[in-house]
C-alpha atoms as a PDB file:
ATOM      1  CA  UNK A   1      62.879  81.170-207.968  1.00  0.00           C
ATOM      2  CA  UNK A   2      59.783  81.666-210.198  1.00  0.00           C
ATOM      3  CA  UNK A   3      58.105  85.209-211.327  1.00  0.00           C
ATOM      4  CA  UNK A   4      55.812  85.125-209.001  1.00  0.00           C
ATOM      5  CA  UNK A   5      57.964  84.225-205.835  1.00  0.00           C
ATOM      6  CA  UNK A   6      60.210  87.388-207.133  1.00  0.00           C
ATOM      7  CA  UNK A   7      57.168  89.455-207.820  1.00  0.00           C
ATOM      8  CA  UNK A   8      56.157  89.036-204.310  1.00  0.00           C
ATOM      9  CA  UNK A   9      59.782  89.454-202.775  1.00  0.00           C
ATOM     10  CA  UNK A  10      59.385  92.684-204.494  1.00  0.00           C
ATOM     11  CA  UNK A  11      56.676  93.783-203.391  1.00  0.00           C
ATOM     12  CA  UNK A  12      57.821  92.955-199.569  1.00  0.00           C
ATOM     13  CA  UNK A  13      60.201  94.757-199.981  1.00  0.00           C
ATOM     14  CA  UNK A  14      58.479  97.692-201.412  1.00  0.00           C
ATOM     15  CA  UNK A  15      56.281  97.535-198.164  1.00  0.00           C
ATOM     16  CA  UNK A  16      59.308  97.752-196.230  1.00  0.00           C
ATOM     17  CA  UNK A  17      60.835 100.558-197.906  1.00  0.00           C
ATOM     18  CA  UNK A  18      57.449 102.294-197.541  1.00  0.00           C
ATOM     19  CA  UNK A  19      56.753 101.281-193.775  1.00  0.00           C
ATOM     20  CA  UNK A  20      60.681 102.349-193.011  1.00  0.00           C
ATOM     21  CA  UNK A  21      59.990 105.604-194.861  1.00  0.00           C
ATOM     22  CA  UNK A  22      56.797 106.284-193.396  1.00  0.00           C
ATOM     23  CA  UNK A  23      57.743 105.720-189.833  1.00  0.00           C
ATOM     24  CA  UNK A  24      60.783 108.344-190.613  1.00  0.00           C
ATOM     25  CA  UNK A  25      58.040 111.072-191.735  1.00  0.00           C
ATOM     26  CA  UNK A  26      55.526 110.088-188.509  1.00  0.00           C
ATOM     27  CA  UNK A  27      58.411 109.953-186.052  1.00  0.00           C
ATOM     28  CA  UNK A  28      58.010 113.508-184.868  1.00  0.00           C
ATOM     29  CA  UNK A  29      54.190 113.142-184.059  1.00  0.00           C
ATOM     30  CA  UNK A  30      52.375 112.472-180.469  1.00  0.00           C
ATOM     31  CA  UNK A  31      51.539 108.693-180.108  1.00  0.00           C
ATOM     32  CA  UNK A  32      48.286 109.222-180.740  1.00  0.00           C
ATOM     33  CA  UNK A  33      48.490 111.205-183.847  1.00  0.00           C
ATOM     34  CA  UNK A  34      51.118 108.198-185.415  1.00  0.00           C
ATOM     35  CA  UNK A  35      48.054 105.628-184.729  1.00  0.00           C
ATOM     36  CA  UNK A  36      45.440 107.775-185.987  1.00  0.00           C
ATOM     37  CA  UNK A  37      47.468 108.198-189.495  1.00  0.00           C
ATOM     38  CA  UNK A  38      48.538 104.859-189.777  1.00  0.00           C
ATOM     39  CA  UNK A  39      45.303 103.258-189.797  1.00  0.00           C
ATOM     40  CA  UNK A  40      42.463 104.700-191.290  1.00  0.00           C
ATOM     41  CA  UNK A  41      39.659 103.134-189.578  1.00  0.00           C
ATOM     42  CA  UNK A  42      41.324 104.683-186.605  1.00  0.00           C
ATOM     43  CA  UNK A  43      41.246 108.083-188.325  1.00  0.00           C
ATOM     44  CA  UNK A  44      37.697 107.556-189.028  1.00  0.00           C
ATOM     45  CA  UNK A  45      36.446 106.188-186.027  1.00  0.00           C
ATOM     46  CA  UNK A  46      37.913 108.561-183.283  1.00  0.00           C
ATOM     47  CA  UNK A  47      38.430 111.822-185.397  1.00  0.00           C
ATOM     48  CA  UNK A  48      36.020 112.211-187.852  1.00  0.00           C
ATOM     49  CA  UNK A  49      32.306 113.319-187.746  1.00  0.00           C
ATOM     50  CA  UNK A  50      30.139 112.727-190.532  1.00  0.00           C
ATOM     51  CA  UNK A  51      26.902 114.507-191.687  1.00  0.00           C
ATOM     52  CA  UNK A  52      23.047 113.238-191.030  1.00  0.00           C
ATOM     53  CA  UNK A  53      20.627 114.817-192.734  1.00  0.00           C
ATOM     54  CA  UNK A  54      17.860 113.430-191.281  1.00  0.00           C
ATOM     55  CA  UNK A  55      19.250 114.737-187.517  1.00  0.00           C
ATOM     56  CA  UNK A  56      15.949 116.972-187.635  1.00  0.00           C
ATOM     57  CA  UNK A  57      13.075 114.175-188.296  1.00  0.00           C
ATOM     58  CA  UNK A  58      15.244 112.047-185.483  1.00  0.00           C
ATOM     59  CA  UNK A  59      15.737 114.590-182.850  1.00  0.00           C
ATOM     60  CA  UNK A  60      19.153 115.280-182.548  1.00  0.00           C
ATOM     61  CA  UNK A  61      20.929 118.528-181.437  1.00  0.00           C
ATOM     62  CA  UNK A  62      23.464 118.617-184.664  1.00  0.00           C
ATOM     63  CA  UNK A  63      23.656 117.547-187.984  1.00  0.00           C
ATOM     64  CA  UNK A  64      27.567 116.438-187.096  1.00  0.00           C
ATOM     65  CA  UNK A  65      28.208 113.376-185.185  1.00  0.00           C
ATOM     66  CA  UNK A  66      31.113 110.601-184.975  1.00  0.00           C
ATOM     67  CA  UNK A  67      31.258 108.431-187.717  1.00  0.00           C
ATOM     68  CA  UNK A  68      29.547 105.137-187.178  1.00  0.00           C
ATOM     69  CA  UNK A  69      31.877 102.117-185.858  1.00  0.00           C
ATOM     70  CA  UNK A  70      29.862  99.487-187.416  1.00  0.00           C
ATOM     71  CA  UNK A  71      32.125  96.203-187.696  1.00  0.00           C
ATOM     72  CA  UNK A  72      31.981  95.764-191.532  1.00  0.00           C
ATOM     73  CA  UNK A  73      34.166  99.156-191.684  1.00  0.00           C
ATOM     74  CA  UNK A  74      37.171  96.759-190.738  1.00  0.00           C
ATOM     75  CA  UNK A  75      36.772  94.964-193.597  1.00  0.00           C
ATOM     76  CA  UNK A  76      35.581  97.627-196.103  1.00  0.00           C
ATOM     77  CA  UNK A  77      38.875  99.790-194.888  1.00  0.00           C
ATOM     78  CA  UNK A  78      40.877  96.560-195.619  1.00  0.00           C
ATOM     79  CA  UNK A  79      39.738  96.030-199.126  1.00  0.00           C
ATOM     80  CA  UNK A  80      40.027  99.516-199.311  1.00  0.00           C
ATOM     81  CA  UNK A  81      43.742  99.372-198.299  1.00  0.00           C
ATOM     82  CA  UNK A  82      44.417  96.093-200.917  1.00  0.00           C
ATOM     83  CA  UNK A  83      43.433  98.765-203.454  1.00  0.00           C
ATOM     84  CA  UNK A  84      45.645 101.723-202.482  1.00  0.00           C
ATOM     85  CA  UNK A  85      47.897 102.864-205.461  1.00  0.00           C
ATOM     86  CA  UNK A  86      51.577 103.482-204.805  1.00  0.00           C
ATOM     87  CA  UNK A  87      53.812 105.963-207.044  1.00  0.00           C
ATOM     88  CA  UNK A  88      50.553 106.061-209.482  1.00  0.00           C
ATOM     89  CA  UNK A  89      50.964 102.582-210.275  1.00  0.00           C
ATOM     90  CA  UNK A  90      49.010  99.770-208.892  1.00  0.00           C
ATOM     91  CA  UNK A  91      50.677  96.798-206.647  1.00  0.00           C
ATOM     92  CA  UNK A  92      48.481  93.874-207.539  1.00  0.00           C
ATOM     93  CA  UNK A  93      49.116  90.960-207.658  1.00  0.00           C
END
């Protein structure tokens, strides 16, 4: 087995340590809520509101409304994701 074919075993099983873990601190939350914080495209889509400025000039009743679910979020949330740091150190590869 090469470095990188360990590297990546290790960082599998990272991910499952971290999955397992995770799904320990979640258990005690509604369905919905364990969704909602697993993905955060989820959390953003359905449960956040973001602010327009402009809601005056464009006629609308509140400068709060739900954030946009434009399809390039998927992918900006995904690179987003490649790039999350674990323990304060990076898992690139």
């Amino acid at each position: 087995m090469d470095a990188i074919e360990r590297r990546l075993l290790r960082l599998e099983k990272h991910k499952a340590r971290e999955e397992d873990a995770q799904r320990r601190r979640n258990s005690g939350f509604s369905p919905w809520v364990q969704k909602a914080i697993q993905d955060p495209l989820i959390w953003t889509g359905r449960y956040t509101k973001t602010y327009n400025e402009h809601f005056e000039n464009e006629g609308r009743p509140s400068p709060m409304e739900p954030f946009p679910q434009y399809e390039y979020f998927k992918h900006a949330f995904e690179i987003m994701d490649l790039g999350r740091s674990h323990c304060g150190k990076s898992l690139a590869i």
